[in-house]
C-alpha atoms as a PDB file:
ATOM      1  CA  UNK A   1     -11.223  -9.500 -18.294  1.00  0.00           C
ATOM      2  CA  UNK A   2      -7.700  -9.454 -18.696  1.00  0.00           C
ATOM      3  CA  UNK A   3      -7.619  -5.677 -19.636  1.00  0.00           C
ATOM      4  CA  UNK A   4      -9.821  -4.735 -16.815  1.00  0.00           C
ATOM      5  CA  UNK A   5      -7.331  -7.048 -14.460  1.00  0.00           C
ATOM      6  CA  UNK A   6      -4.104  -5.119 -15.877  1.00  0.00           C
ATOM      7  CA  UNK A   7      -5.500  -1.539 -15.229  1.00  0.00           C
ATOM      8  CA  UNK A   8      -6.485  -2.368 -12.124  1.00  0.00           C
ATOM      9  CA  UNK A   9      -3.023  -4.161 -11.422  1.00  0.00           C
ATOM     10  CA  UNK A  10      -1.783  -0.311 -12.602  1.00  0.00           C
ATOM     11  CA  UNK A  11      -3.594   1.629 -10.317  1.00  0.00           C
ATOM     12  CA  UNK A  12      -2.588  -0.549  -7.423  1.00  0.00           C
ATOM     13  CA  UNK A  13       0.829  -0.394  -8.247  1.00  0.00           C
ATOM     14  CA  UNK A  14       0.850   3.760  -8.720  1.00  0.00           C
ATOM     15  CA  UNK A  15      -0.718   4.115  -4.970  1.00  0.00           C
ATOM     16  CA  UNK A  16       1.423   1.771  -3.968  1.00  0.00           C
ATOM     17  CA  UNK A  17       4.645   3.655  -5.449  1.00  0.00           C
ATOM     18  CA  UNK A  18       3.182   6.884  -4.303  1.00  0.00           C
ATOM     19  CA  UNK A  19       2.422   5.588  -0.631  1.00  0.00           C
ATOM     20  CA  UNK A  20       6.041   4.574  -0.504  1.00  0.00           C
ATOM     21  CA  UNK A  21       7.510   7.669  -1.750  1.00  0.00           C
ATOM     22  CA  UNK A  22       5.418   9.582   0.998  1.00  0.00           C
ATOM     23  CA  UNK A  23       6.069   7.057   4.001  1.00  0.00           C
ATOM     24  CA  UNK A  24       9.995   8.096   3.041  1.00  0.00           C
ATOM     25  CA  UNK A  25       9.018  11.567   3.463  1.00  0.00           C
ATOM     26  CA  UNK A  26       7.693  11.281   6.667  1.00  0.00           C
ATOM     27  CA  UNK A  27      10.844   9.010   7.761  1.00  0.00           C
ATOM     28  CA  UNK A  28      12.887  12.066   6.450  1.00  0.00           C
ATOM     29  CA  UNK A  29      11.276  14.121   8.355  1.00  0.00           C
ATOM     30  CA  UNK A  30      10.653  12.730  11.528  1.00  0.00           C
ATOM     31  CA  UNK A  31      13.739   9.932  11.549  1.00  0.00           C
ATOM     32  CA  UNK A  32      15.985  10.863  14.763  1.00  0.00           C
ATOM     33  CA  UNK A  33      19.719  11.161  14.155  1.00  0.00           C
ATOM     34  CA  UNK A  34      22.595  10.202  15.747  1.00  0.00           C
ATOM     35  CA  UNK A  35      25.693  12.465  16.018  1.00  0.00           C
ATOM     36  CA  UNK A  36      26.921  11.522  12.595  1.00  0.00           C
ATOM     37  CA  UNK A  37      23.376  12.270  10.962  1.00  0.00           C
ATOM     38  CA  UNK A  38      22.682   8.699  10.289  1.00  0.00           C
ATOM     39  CA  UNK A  39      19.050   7.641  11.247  1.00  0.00           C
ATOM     40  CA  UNK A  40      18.622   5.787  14.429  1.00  0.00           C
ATOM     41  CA  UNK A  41      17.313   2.156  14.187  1.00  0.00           C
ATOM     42  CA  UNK A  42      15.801   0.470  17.156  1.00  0.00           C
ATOM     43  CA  UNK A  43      14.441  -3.429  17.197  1.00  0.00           C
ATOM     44  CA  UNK A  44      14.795  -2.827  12.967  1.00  0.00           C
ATOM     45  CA  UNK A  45      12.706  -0.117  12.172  1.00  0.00           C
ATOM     46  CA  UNK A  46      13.434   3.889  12.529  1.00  0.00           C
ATOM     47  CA  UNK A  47      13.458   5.763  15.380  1.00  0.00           C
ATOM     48  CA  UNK A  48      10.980   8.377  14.698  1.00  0.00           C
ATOM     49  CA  UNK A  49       9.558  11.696  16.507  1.00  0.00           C
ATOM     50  CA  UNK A  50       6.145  12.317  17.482  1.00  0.00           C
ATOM     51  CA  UNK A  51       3.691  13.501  14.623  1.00  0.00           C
ATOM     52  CA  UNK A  52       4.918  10.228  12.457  1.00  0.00           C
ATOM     53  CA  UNK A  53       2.619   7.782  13.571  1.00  0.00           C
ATOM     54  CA  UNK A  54      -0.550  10.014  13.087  1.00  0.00           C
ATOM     55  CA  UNK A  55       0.509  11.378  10.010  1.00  0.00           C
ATOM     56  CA  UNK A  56       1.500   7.503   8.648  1.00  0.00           C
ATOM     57  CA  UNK A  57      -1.650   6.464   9.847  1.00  0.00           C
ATOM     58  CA  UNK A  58      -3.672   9.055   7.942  1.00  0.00           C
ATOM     59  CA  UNK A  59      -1.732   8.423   4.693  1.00  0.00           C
ATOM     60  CA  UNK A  60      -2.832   4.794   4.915  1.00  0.00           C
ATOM     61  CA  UNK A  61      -6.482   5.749   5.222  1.00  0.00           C
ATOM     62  CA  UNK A  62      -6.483   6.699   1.938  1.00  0.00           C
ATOM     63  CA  UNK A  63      -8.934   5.902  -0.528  1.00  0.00           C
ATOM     64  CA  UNK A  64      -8.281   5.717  -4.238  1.00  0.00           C
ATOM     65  CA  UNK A  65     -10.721   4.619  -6.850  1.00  0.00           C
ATOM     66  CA  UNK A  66     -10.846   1.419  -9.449  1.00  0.00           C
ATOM     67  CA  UNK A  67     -13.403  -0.365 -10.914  1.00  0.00           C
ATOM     68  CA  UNK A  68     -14.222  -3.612  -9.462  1.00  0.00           C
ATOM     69  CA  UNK A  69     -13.754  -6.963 -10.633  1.00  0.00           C
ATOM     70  CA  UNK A  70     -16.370  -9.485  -9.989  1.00  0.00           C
ATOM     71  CA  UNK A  71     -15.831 -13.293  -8.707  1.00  0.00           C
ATOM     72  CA  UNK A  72     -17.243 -14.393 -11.896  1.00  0.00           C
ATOM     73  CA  UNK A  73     -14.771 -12.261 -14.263  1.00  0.00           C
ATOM     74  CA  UNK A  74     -11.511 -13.209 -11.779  1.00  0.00           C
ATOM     75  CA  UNK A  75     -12.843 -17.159 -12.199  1.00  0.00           C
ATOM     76  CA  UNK A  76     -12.844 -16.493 -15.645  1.00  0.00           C
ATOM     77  CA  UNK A  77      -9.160 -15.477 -15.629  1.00  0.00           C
ATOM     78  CA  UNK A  78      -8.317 -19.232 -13.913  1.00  0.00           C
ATOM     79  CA  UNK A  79      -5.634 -19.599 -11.704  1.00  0.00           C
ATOM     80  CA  UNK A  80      -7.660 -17.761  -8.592  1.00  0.00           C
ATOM     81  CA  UNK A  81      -7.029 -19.558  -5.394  1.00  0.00           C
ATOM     82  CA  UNK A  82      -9.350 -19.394  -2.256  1.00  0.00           C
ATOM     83  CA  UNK A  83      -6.634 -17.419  -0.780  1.00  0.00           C
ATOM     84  CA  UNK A  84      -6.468 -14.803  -3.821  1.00  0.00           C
ATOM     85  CA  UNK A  85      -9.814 -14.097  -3.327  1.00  0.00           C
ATOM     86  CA  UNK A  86      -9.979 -13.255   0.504  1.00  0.00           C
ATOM     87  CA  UNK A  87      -6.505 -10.977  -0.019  1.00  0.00           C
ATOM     88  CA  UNK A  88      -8.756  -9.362  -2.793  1.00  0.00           C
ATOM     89  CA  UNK A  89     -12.293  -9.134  -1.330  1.00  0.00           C
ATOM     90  CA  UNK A  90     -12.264  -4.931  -1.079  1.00  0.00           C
ATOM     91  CA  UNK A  91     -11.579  -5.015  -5.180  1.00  0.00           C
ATOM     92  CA  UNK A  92     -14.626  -7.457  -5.366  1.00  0.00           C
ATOM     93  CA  UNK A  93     -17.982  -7.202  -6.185  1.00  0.00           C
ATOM     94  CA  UNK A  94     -20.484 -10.477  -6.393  1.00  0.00           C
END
């Protein structure tokens, strides 16, 4: 169980690096400028151009693969709290 937990933890954390390093992409290329070429922050987050939003949003409908982890083998692991379980339930399988 451990193993299986680990590579999954791995996979995770490779989309999750790779989603980044896109979504700073897309802020590179759609960030407005100010005169002095630094990027334009409004209410703390980037002010972007059109096409960002759509393009963010189809980035984060990406699906990647992984095995699943059942309750039973995460329970077996210990240490699970309710609340681990419901941020997990689309890596779960009964």
């Amino acid at each position: 169980t451990g193993m299986k937990i680990r590579t999954l933890t791995r996979v995770i954390e490779q989309q999750a690096k790779d989603l980044e390093a896109e979504r700073q992409r897309l802020i590179e290329l759609y960030a407005r400028c100010d005169d002095a070429g630094a990027k334009i922050v409004q209410e703390g987050a980037f002010d972007v151009a059109e096409g960002f939003y759509a393009e963010f949003a189809a980035l984060m409908d990406l699906e990647f693969e992984a095995e699943p982890l059942t309750v039973a083998e995460l329970e077996a692991a210990g240490g699970i709290t309710p609340a681990s379980l419901i941020g997990l339930a689309d890596l779960l399988v009964e």
